[in-house]
Structure formats: C-alpha cells, structure tokens
C-alpha atoms as a PDB file:
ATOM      1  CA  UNK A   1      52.884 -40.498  -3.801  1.00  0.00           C
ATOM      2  CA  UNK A   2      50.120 -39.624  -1.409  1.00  0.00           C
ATOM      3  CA  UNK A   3      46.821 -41.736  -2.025  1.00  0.00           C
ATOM      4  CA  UNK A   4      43.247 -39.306  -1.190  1.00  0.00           C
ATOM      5  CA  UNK A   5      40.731 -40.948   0.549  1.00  0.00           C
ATOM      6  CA  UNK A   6      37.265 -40.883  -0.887  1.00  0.00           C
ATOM      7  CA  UNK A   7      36.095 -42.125   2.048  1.00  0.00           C
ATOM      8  CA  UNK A   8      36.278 -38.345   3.713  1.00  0.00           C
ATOM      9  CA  UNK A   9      34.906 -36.357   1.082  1.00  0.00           C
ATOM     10  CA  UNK A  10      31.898 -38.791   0.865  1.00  0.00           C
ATOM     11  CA  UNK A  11      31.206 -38.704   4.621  1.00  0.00           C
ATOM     12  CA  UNK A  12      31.824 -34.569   4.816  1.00  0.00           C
ATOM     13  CA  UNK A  13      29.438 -34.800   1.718  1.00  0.00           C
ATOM     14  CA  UNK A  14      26.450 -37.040   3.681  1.00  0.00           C
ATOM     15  CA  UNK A  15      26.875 -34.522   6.904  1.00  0.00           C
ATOM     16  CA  UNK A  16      26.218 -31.160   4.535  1.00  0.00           C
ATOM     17  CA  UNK A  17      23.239 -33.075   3.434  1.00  0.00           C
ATOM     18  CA  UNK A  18      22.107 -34.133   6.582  1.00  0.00           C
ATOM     19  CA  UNK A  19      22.221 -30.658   7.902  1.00  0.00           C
ATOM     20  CA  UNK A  20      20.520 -28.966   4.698  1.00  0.00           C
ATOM     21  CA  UNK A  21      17.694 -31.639   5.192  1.00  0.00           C
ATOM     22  CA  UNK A  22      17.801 -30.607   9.190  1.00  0.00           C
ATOM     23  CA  UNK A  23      17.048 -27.038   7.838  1.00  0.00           C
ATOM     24  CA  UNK A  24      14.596 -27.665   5.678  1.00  0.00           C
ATOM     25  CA  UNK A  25      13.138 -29.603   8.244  1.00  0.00           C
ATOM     26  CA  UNK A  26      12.960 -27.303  10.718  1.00  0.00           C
ATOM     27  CA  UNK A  27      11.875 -24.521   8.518  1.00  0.00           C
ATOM     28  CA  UNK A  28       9.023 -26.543   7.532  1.00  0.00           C
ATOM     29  CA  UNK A  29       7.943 -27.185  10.810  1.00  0.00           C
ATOM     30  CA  UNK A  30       8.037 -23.249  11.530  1.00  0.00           C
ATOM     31  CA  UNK A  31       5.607 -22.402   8.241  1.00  0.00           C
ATOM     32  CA  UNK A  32       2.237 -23.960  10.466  1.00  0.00           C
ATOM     33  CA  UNK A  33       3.343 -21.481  13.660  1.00  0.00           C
ATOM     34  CA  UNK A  34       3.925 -18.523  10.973  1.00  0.00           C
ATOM     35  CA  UNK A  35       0.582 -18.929   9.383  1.00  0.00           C
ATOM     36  CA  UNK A  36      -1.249 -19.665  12.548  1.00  0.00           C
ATOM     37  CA  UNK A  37       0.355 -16.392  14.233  1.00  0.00           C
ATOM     38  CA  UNK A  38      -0.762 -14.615  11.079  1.00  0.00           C
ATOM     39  CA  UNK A  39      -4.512 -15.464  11.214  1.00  0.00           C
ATOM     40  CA  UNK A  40      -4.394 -14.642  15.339  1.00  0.00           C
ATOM     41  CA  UNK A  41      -2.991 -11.397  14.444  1.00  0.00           C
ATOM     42  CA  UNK A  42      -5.900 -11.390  12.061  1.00  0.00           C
ATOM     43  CA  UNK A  43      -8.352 -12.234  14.150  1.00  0.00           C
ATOM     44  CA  UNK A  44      -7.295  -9.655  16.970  1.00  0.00           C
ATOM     45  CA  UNK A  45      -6.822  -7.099  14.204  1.00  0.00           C
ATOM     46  CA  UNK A  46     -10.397  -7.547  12.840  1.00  0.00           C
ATOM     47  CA  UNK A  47     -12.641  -8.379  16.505  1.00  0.00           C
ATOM     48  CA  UNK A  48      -9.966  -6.832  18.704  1.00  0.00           C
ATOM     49  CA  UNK A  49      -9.610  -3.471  16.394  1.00  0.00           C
ATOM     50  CA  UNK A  50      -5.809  -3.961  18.205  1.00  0.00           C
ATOM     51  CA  UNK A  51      -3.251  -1.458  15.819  1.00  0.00           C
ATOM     52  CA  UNK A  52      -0.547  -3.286  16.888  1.00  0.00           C
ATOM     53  CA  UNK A  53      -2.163  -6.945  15.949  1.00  0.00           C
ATOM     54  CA  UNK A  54      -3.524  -5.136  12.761  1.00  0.00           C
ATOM     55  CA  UNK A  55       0.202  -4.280  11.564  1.00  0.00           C
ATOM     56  CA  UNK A  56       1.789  -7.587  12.770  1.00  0.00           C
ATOM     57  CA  UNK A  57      -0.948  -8.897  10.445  1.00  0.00           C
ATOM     58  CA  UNK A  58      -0.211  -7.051   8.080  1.00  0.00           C
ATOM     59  CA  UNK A  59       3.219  -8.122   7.624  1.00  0.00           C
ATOM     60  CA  UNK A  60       2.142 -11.613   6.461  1.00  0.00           C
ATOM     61  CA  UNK A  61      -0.533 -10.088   4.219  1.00  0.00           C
ATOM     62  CA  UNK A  62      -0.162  -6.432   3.371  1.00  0.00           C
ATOM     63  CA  UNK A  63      -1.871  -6.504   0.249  1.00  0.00           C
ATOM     64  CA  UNK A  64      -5.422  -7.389   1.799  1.00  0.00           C
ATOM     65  CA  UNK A  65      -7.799  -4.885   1.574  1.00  0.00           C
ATOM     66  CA  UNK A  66     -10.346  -6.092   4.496  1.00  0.00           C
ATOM     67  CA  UNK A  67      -6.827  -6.397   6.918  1.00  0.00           C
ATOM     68  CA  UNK A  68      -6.075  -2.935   5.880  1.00  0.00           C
ATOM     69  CA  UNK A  69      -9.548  -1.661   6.367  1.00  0.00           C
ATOM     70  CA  UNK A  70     -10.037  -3.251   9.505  1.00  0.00           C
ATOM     71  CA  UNK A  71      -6.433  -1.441  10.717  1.00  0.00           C
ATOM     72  CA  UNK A  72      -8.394   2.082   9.466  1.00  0.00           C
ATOM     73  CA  UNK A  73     -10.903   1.126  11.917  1.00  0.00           C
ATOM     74  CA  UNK A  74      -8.967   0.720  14.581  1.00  0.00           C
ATOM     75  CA  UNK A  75      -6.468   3.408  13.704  1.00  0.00           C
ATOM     76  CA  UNK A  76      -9.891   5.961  13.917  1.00  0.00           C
ATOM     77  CA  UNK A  77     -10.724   4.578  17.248  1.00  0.00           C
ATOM     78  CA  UNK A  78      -7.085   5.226  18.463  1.00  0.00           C
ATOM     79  CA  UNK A  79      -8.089   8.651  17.715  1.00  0.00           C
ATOM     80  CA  UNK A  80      -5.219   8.738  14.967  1.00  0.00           C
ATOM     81  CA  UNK A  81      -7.395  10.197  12.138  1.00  0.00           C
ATOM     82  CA  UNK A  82      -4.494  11.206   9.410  1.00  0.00           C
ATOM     83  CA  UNK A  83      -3.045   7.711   9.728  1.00  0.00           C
ATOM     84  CA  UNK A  84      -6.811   6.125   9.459  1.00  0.00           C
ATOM     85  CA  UNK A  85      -7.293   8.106   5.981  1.00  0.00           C
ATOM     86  CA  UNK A  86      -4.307   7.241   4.289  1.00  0.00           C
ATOM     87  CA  UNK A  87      -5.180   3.832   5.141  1.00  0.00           C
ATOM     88  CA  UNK A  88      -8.547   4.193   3.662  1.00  0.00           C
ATOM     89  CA  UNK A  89      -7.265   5.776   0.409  1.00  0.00           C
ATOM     90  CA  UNK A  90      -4.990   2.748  -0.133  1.00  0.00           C
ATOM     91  CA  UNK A  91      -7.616   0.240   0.333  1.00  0.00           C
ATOM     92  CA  UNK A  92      -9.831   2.390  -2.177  1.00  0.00           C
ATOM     93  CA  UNK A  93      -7.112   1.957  -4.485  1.00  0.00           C
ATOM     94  CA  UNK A  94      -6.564  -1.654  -4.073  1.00  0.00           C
ATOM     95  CA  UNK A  95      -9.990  -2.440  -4.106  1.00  0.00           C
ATOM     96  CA  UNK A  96     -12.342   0.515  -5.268  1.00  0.00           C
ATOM     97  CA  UNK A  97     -15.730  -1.437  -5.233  1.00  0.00           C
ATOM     98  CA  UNK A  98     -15.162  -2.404  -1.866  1.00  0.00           C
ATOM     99  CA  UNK A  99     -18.655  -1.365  -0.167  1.00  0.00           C
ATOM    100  CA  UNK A 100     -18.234   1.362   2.605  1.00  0.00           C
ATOM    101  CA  UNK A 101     -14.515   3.016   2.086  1.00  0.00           C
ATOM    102  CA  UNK A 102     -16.111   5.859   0.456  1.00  0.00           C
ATOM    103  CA  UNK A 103     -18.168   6.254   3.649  1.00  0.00           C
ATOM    104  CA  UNK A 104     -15.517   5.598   5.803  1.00  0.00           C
ATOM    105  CA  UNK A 105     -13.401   8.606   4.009  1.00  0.00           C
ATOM    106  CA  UNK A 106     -16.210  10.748   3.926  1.00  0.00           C
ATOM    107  CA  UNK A 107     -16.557  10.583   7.840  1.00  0.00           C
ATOM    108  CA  UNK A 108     -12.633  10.948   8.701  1.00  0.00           C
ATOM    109  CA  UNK A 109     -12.249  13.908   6.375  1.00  0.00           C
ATOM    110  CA  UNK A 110     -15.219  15.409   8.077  1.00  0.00           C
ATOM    111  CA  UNK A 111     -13.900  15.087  11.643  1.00  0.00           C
ATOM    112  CA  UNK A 112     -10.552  16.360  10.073  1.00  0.00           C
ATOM    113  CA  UNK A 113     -12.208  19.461   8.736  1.00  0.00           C
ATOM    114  CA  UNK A 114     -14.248  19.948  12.034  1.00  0.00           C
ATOM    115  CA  UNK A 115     -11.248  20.001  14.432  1.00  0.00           C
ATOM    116  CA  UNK A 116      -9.127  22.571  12.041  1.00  0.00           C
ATOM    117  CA  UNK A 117      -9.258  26.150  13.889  1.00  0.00           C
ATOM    118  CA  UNK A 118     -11.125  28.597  11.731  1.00  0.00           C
ATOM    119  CA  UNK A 119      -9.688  31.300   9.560  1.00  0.00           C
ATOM    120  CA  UNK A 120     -10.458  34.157  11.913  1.00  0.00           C
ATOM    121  CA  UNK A 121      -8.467  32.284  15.146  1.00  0.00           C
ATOM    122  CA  UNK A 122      -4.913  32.961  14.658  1.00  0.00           C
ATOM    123  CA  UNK A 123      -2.040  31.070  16.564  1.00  0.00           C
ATOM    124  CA  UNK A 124      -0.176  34.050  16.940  1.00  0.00           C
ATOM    125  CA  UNK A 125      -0.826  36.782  19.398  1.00  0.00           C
ATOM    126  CA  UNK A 126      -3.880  39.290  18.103  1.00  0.00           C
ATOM    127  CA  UNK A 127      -3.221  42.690  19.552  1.00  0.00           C
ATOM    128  CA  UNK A 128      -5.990  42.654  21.869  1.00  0.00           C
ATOM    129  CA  UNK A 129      -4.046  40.508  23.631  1.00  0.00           C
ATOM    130  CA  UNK A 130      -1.342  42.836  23.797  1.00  0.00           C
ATOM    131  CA  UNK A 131      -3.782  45.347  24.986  1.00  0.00           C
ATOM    132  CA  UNK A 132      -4.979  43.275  27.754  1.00  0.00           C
ATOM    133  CA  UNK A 133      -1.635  42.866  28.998  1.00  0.00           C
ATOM    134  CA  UNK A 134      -0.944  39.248  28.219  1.00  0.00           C
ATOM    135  CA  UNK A 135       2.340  37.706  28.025  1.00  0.00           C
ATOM    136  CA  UNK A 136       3.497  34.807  26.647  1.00  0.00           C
ATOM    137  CA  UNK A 137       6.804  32.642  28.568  1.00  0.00           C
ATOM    138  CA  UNK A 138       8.673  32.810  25.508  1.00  0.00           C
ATOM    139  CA  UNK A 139       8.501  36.915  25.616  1.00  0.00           C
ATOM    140  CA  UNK A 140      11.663  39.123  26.805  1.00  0.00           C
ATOM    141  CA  UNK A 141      11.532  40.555  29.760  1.00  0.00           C
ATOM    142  CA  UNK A 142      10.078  44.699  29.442  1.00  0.00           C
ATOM    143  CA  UNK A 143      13.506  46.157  30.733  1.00  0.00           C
ATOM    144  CA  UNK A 144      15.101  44.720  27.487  1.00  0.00           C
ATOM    145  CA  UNK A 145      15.308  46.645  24.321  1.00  0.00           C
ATOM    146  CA  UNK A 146      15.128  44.846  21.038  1.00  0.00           C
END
C-alpha cells in the first residue's frame, strides 16, 4: 500500500496562498495610481476642457454630473454641438437643479437652429440652375439618353 504525503499538499497549499496574497498585494498597490490617474484626468477634463481627458475621466466616474458638464463644455468648444447637447440633457437629468444646464442647452440648441439651411434653400438642384447651364460631376454626359 502506497502511503500520501501530507507534506505536498500542505506546501502546494502555502504557495496558492502566497500567490493570492501576491495578488492582492499588487492590486492594492495599483488602487492609489487608478485613483490618482482619475482625478488628473479630472483635473485636465475640468481646466484643460481636454475631450479625451474628460472621457478617460469619465470612466472612473460616469455618474458625475460636474465631470459630465465639464465634457459638454469642452465637447462645444470642439465645435461638436450634437454630442455637447446630449451631454447636457443627461446631466439635466441626473441633476436637474444644477445651476446653468438650462442655459447651457438653451445656447447649443440656438447655434443648432442657426446653422440649419432655411426652408427656401434646397440641396437639390432648383431649375434655375438648370437654366444657367450648371452641371453637377455626378450628371451623365448630354450625348446619353436616359
């Protein structure tokens, strides 16, 4: 009959535990970089009005309403008004009372509403500018019938 050793199984057991404790370890130590990256990215996204810094911040805190408000900013000084209003409208909803969202809306669906073409300019071609002999690179050529 074949005797076990204990003596195996105990050491395997201390060297699992010694390398969960390593991991927890070293995880720990990586929770002070995380955070500190965070409030960087939080900084840069608030003085900085950096988009890219505003949604790395984001990922550590996406719920905030003065992180997302501050990524509105900068999303309207990236000239990226449709993006700048949605984020707008979800801080409103997170936090309605928060003071100057309602302006901030206000003003982006204005310059939305001021750079969409008016009712009377059409996209397609009017037929004075057929009269005036205009044609457009997409057009066949005059020798071919249709």
């Amino acid at each position: 009959m074949r005797r076990h050793s204990f003596g195996r199984v105990k050491r395997s057991a201390a060297q699992f535990a010694a390398a969960a404790c390593l991991l927890v370890c070293l995880a720990a130590a990586a929770q002070p970089a995380a955070t500190s990256n965070s409030n960087s990215d939080f900084e840069r996204c608030r003085v900085q009005a950096s988009v890219d810094a505003c949604y790395d911040a984001i990922r550590y805190r996406p719920s905030d309403p003065s992180l997302l408000s501050a990524l509105g900013d900068a999303l309207a000084r990236a000239n990226r008004p449709v993006d700048a209003l949605r984020t707008y409208q979800r801080v409103a909803a997170l936090a309605p009372n928060l003071p100057g969202v309602a302006a901030k809306i206000s003003a982006i669906e204005a310059k939305m509403s001021a750079k969409r073409p008016s009712a009377n300019s059409s996209p397609r071609a009017t037929s004075a500018d057929a009269a005036a002999g205009k044609r457009f690179s997409n057009a066949a050529p005059e020798t071919q019938s249709h």
